[in-house]
PDB file of N, CA and C in Angstrom:
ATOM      1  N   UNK A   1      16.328 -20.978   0.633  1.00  0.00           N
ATOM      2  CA  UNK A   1      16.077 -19.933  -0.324  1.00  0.00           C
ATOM      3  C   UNK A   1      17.338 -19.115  -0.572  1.00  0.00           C
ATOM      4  N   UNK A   2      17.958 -18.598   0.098  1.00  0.00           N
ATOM      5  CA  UNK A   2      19.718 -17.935   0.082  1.00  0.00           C
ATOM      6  C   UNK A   2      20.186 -18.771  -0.745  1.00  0.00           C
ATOM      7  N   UNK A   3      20.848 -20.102  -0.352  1.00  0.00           N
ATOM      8  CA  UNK A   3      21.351 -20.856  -2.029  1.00  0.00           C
ATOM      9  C   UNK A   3      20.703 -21.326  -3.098  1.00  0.00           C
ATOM     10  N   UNK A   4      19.686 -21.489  -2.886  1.00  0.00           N
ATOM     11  CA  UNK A   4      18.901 -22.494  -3.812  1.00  0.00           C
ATOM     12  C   UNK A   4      18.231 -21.104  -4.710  1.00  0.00           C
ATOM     13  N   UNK A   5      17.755 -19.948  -4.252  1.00  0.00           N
ATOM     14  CA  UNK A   5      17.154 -19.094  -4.839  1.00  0.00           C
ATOM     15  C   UNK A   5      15.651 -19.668  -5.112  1.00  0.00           C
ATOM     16  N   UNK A   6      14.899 -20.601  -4.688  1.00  0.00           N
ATOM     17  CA  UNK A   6      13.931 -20.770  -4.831  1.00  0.00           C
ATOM     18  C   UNK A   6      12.699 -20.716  -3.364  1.00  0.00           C
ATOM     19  N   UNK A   7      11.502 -20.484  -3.621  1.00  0.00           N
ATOM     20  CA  UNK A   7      10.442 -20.788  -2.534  1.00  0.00           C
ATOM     21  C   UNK A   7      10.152 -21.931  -2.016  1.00  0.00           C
ATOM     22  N   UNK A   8      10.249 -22.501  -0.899  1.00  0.00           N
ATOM     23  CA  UNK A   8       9.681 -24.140  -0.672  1.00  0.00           C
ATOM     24  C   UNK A   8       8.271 -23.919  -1.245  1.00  0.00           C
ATOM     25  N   UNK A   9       8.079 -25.263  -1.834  1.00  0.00           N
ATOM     26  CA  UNK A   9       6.969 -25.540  -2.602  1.00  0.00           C
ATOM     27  C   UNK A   9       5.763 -25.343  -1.176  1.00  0.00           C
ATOM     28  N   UNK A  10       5.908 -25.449   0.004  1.00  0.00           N
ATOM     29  CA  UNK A  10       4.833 -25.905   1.181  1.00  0.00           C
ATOM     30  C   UNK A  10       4.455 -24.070   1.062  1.00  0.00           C
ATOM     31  N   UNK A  11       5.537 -23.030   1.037  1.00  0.00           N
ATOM     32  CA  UNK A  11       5.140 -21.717   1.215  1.00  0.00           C
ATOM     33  C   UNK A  11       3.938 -21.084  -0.104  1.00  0.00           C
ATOM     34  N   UNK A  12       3.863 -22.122  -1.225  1.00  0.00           N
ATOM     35  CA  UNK A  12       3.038 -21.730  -2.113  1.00  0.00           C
ATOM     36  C   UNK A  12       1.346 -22.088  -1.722  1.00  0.00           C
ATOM     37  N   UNK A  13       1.565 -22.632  -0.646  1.00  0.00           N
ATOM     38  CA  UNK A  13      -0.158 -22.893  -0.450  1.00  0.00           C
ATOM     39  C   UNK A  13      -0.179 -22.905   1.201  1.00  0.00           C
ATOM     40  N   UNK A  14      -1.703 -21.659   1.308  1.00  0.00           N
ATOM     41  CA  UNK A  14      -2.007 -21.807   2.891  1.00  0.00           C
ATOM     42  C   UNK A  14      -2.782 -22.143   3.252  1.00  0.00           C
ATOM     43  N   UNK A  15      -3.286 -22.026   4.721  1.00  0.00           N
ATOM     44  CA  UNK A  15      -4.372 -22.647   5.305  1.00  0.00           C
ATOM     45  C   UNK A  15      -4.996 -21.759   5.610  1.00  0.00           C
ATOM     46  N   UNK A  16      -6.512 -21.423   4.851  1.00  0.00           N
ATOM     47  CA  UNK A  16      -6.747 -20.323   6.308  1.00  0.00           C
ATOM     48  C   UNK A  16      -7.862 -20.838   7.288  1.00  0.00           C
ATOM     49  N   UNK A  17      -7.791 -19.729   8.297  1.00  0.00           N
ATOM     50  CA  UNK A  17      -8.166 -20.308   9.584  1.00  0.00           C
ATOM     51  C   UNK A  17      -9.378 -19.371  10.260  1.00  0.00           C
ATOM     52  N   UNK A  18     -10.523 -19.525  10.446  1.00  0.00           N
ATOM     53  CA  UNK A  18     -11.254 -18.776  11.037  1.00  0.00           C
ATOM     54  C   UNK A  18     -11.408 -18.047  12.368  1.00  0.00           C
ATOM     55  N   UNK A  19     -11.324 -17.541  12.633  1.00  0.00           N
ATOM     56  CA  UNK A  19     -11.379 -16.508  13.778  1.00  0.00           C
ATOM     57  C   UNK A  19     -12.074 -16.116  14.663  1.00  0.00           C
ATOM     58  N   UNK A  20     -12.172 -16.541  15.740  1.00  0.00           N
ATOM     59  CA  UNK A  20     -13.632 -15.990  16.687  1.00  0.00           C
ATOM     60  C   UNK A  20     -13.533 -14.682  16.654  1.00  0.00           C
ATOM     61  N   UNK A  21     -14.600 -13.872  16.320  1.00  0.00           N
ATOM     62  CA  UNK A  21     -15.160 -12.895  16.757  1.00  0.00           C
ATOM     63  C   UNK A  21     -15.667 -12.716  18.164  1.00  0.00           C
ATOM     64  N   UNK A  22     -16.863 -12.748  17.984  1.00  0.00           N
ATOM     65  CA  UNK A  22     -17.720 -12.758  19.533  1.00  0.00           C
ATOM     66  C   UNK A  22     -18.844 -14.013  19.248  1.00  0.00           C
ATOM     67  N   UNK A  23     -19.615 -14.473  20.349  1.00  0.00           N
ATOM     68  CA  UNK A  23     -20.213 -15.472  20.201  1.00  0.00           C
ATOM     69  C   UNK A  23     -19.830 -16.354  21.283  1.00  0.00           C
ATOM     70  N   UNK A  24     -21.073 -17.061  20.431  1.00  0.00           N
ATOM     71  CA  UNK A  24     -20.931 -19.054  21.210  1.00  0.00           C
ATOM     72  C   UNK A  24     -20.055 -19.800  19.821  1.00  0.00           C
ATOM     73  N   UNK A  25     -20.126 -19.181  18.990  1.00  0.00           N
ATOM     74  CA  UNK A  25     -19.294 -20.101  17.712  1.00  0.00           C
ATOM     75  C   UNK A  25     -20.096 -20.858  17.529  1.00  0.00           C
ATOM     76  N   UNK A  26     -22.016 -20.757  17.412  1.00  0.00           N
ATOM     77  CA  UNK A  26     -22.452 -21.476  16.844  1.00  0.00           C
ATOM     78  C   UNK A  26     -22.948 -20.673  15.528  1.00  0.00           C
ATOM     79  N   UNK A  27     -22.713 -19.473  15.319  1.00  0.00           N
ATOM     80  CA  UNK A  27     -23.197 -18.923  13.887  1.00  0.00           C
ATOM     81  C   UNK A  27     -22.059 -18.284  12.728  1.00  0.00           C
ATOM     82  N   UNK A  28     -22.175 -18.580  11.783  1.00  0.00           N
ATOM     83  CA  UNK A  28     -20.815 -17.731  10.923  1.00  0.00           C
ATOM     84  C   UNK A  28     -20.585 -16.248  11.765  1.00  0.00           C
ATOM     85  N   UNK A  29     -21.481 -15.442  12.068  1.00  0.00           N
ATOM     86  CA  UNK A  29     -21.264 -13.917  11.930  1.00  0.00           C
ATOM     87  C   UNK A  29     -20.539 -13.917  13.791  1.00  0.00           C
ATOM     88  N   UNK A  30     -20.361 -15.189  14.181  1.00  0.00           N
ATOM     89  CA  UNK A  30     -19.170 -14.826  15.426  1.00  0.00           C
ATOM     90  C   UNK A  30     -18.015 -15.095  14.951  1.00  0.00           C
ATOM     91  N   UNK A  31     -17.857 -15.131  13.849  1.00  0.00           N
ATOM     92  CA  UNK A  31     -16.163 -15.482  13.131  1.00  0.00           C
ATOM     93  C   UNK A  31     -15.739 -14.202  12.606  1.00  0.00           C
ATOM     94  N   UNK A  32     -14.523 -13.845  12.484  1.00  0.00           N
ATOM     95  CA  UNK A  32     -14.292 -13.032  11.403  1.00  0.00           C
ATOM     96  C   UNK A  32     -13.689 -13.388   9.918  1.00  0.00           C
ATOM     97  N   UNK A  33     -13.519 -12.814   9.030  1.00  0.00           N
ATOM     98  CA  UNK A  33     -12.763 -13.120   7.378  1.00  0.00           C
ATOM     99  C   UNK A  33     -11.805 -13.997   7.967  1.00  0.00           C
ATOM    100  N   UNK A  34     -11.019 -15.536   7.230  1.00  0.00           N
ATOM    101  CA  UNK A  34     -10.474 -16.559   7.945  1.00  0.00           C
ATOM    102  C   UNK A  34      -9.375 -15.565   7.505  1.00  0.00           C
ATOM    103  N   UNK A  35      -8.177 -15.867   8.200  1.00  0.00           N
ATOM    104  CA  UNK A  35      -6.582 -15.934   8.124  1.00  0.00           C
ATOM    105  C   UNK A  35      -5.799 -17.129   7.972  1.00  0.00           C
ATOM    106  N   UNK A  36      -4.809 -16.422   6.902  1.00  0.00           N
ATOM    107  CA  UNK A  36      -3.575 -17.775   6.939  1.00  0.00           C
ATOM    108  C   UNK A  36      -2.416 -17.118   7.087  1.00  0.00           C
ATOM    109  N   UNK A  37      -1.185 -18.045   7.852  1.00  0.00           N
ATOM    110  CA  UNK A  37      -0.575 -18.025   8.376  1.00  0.00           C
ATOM    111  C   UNK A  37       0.691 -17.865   7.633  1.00  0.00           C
ATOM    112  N   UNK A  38       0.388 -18.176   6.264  1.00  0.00           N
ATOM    113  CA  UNK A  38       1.464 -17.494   5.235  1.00  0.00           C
ATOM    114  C   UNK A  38       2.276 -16.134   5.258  1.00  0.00           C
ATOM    115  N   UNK A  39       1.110 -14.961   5.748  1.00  0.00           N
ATOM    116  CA  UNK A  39       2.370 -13.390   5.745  1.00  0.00           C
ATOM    117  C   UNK A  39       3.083 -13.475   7.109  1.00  0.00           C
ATOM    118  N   UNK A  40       2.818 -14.493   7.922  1.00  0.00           N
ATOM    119  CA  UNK A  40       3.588 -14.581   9.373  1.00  0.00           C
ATOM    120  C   UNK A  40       4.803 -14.813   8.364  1.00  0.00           C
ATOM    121  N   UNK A  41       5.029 -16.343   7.824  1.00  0.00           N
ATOM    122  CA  UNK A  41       6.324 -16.630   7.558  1.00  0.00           C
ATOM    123  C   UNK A  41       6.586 -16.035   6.548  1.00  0.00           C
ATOM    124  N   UNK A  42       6.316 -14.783   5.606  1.00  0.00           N
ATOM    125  CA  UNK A  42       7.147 -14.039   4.884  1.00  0.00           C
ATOM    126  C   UNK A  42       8.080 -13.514   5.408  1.00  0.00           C
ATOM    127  N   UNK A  43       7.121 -12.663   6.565  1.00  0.00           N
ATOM    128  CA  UNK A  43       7.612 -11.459   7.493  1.00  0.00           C
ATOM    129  C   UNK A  43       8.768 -12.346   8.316  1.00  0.00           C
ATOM    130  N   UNK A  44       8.993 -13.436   8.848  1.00  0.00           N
ATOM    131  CA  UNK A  44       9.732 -13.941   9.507  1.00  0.00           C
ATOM    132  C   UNK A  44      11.388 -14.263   8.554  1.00  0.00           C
ATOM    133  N   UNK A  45      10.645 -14.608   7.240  1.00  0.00           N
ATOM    134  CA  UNK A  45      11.956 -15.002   6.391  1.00  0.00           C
ATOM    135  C   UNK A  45      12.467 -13.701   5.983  1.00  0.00           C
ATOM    136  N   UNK A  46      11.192 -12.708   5.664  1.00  0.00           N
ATOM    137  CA  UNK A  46      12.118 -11.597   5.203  1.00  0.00           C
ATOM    138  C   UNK A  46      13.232 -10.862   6.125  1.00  0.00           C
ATOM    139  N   UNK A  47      12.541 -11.033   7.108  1.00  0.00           N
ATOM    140  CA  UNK A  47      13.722 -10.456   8.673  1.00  0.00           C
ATOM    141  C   UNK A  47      14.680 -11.077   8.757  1.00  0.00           C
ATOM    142  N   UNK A  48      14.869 -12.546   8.880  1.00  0.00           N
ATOM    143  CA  UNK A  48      15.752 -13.193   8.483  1.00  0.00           C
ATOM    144  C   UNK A  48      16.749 -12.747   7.881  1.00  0.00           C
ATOM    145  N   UNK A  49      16.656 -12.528   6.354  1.00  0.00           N
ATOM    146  CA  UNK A  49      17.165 -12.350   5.035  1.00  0.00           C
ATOM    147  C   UNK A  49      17.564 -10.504   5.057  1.00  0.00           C
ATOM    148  N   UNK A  50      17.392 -10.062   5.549  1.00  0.00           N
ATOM    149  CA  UNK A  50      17.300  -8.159   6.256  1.00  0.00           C
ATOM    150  C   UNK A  50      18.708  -8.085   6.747  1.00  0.00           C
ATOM    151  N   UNK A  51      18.462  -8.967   7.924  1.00  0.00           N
ATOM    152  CA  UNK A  51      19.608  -9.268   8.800  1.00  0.00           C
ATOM    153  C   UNK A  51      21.070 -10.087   8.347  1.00  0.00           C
ATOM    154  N   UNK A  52      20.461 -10.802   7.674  1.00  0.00           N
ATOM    155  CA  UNK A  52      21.731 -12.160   6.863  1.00  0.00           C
ATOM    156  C   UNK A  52      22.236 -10.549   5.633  1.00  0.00           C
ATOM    157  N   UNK A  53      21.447  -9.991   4.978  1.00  0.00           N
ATOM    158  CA  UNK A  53      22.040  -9.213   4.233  1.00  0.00           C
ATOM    159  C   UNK A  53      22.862  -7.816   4.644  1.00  0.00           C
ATOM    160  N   UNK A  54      22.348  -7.853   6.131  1.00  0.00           N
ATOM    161  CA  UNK A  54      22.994  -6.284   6.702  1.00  0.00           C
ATOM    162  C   UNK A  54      24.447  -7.073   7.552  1.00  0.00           C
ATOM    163  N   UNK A  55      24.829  -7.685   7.459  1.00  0.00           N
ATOM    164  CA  UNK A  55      26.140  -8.730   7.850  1.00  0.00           C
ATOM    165  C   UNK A  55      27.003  -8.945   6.923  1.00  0.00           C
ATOM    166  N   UNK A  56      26.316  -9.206   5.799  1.00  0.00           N
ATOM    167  CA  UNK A  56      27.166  -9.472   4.811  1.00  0.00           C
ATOM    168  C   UNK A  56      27.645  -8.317   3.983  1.00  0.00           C
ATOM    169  N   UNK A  57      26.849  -7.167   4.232  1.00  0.00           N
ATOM    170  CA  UNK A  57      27.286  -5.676   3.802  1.00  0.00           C
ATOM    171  C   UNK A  57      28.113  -5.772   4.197  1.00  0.00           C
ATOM    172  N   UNK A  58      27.741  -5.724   5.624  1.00  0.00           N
ATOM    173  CA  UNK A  58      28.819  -4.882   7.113  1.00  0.00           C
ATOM    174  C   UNK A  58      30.257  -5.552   6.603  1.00  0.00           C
ATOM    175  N   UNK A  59      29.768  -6.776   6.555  1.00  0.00           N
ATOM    176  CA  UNK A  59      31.536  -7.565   6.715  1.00  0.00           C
ATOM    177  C   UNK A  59      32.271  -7.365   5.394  1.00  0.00           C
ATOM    178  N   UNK A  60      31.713  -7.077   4.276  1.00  0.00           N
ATOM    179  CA  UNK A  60      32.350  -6.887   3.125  1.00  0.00           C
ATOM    180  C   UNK A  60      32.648  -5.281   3.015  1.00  0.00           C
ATOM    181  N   UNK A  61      32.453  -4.574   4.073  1.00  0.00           N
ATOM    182  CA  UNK A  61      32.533  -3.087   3.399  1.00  0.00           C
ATOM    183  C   UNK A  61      31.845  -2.265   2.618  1.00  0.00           C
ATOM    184  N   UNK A  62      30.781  -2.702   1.914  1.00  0.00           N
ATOM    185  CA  UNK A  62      30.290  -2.474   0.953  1.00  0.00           C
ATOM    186  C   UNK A  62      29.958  -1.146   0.883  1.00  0.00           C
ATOM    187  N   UNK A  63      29.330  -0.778   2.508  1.00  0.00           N
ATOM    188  CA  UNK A  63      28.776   0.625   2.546  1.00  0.00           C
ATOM    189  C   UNK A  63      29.744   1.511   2.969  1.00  0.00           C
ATOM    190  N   UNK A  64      30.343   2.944   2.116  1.00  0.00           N
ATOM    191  CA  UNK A  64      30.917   3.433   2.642  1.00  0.00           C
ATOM    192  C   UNK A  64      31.127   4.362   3.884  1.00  0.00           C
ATOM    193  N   UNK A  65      31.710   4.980   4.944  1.00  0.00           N
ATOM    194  CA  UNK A  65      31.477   5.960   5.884  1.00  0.00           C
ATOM    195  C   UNK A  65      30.347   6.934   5.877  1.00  0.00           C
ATOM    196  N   UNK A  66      30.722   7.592   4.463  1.00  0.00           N
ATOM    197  CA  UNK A  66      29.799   8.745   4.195  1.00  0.00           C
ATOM    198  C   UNK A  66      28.615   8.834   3.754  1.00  0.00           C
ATOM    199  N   UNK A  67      28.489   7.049   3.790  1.00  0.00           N
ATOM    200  CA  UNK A  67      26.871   6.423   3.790  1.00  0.00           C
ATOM    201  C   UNK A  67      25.866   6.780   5.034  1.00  0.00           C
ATOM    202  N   UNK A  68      26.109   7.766   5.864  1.00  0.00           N
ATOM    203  CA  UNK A  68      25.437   7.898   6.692  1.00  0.00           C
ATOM    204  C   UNK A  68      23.854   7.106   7.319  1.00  0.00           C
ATOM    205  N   UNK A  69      23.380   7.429   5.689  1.00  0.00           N
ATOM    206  CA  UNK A  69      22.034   7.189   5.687  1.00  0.00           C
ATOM    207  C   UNK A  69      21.704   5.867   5.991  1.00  0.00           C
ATOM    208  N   UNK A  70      22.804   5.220   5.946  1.00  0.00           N
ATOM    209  CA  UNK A  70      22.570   3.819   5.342  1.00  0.00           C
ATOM    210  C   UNK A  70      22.691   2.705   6.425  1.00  0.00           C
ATOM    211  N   UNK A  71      23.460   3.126   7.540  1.00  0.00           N
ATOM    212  CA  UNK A  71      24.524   2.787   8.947  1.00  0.00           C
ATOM    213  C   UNK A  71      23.137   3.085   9.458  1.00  0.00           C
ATOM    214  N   UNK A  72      23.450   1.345  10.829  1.00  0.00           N
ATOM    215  CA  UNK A  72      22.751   1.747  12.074  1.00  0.00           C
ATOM    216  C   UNK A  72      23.323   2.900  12.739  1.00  0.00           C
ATOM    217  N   UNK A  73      22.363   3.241  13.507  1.00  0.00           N
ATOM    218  CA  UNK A  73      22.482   4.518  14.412  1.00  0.00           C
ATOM    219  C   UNK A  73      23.145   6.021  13.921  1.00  0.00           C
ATOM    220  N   UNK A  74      23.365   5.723  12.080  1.00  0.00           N
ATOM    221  CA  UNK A  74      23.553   7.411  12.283  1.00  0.00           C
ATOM    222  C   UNK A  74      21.806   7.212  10.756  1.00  0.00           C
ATOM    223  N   UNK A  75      22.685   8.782  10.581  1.00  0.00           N
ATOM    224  CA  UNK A  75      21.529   8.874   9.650  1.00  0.00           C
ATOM    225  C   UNK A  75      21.558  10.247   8.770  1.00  0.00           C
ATOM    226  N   UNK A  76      21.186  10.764   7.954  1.00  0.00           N
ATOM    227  CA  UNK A  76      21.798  11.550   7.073  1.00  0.00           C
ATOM    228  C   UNK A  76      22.041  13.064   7.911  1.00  0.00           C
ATOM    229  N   UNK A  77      20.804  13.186   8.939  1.00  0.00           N
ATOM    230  CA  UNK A  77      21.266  14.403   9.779  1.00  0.00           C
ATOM    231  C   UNK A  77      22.766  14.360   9.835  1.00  0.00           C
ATOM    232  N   UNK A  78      23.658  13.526  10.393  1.00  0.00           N
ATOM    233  CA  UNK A  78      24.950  13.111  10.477  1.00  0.00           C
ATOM    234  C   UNK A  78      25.717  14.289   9.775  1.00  0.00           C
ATOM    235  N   UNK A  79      25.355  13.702   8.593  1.00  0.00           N
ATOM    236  CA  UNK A  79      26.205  14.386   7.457  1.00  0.00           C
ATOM    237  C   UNK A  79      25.906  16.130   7.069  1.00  0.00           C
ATOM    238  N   UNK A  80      24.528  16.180   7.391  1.00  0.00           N
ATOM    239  CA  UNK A  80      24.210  17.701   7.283  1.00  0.00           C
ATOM    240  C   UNK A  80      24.990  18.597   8.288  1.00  0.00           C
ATOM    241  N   UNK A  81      25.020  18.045   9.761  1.00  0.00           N
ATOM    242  CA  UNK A  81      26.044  18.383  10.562  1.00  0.00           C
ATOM    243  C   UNK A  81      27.213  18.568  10.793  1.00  0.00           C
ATOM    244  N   UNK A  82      27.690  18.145   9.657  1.00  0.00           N
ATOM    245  CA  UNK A  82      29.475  17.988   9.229  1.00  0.00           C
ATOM    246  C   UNK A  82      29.265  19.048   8.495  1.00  0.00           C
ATOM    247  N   UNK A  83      29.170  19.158   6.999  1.00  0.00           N
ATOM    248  CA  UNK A  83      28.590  19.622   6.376  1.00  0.00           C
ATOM    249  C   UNK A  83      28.448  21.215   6.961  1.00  0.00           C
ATOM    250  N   UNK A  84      27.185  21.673   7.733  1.00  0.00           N
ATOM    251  CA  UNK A  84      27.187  22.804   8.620  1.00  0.00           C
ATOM    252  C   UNK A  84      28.476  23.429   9.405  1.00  0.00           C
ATOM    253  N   UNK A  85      29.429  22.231  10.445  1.00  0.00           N
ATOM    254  CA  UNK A  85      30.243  22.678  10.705  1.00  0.00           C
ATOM    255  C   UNK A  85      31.211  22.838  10.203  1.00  0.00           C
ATOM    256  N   UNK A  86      31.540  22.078   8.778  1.00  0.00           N
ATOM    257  CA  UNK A  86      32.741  22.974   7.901  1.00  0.00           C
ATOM    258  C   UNK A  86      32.308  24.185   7.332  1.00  0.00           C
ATOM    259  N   UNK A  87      31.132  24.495   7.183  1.00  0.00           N
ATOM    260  CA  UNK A  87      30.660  26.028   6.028  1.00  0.00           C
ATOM    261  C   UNK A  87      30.707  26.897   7.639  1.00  0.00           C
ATOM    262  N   UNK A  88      30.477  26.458   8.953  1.00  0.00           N
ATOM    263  CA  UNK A  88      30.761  27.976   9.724  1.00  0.00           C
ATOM    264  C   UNK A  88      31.716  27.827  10.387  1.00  0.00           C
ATOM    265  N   UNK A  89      32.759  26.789  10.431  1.00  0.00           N
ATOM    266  CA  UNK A  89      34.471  27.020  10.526  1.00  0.00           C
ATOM    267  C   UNK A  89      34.924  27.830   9.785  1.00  0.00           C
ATOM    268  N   UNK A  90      34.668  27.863   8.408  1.00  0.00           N
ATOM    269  CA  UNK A  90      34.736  28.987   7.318  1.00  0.00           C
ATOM    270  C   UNK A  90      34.519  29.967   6.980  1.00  0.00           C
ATOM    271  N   UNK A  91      33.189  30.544   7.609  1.00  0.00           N
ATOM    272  CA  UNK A  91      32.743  31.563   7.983  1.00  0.00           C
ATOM    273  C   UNK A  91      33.168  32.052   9.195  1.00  0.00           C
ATOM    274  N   UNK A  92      33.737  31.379   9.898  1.00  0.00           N
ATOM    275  CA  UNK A  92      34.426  32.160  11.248  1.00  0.00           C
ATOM    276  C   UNK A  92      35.647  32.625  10.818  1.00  0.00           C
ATOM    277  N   UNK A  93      36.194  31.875  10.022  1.00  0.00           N
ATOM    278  CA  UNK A  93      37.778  32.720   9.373  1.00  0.00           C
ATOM    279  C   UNK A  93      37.993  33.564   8.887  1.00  0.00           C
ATOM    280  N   UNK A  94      36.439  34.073   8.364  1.00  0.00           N
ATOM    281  CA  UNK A  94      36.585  34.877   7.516  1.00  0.00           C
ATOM    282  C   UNK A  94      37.339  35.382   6.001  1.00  0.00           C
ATOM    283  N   UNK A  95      37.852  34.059   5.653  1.00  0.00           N
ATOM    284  CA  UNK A  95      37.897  33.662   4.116  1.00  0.00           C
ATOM    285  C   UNK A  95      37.481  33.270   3.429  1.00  0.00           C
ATOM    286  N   UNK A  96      37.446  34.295   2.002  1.00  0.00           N
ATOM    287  CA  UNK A  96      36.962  33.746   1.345  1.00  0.00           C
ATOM    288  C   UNK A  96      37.084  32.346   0.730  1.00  0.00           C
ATOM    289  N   UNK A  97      35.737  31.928   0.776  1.00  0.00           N
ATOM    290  CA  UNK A  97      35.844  30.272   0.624  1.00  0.00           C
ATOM    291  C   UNK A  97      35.599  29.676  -0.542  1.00  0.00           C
ATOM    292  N   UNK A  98      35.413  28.843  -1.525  1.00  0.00           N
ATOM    293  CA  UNK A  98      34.780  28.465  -2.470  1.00  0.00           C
ATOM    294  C   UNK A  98      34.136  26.908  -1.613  1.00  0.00           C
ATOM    295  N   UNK A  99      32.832  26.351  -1.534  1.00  0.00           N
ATOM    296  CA  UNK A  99      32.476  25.072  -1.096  1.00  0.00           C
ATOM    297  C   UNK A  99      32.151  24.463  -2.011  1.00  0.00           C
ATOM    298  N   UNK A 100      32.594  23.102  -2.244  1.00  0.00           N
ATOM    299  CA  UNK A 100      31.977  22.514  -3.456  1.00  0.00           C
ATOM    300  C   UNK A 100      31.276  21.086  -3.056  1.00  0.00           C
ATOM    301  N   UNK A 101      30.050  21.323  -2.847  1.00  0.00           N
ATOM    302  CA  UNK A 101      29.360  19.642  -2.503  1.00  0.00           C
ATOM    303  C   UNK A 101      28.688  18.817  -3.727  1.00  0.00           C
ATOM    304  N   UNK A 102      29.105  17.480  -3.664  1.00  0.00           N
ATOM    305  CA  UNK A 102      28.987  16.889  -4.686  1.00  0.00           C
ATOM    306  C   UNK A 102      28.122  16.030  -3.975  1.00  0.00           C
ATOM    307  N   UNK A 103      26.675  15.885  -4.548  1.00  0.00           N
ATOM    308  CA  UNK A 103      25.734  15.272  -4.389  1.00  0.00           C
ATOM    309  C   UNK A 103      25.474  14.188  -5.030  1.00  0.00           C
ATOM    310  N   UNK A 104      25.509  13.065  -4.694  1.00  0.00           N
ATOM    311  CA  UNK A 104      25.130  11.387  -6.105  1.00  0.00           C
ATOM    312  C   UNK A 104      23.765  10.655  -5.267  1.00  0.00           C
ATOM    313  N   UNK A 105      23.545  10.912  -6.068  1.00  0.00           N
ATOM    314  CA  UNK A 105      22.304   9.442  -5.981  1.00  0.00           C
ATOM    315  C   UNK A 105      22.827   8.404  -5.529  1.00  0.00           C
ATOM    316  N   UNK A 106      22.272   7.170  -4.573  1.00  0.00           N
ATOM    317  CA  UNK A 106      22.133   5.976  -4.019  1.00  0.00           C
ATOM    318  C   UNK A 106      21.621   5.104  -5.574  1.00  0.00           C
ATOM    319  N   UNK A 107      20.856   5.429  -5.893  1.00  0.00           N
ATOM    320  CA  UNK A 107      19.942   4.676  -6.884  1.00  0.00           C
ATOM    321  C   UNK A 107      20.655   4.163  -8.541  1.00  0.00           C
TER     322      UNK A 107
END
């Protein structure tokens, strides 16, 4: 699916599978609604494809530093914290300051 851009034809059709409930499994109402095994392998390819795409960010640069939000292990607190400690470095100097934050959309 990465090169080809397409679905294997086998992922377009599932099986589903009935479920013991409780019982001897000799009446429908010890089963539950059947399941198929199809959103297993979404969830498996999409993780896959999560991971293959957070590598290929990483290694190309794509995301910048001040992407906070965007980076394992930080997160936009990050940046509010910078942010905070330059406006009361500034306020400790007691000069007058002008701050200018420039806010952009991700989107």
């Amino acid at each position: 699916m990465w090169e080809g851009g397409r679905w294997p034809e086998k992922w377009e059709e599932g099986m589903i599978v009935p479920v013991i409930k409780k019982g001897q499994r000799e009446e429908v109402r010890d089963y539950r609604g059947g399941m198929s095994i199809m959103p297993t392998l979404y969830k498996m390819y999409t993780a896959a494809l999560a991971e293959r795409l957070k590598e290929d960010v990483k290694g190309k640069r794509l995301i910048p530093p001040n992407q906070a939000g965007f980076r394992k292990g930080m997160g936009t607190l990050d940046n509010i914290y910078v942010l905070n400690f330059l406006i009361n470095r500034q306020v400790r100097k007691k000069k007058k300051t002008n701050i200018i934050c420039k806010f952009e959309s991700s989107v």
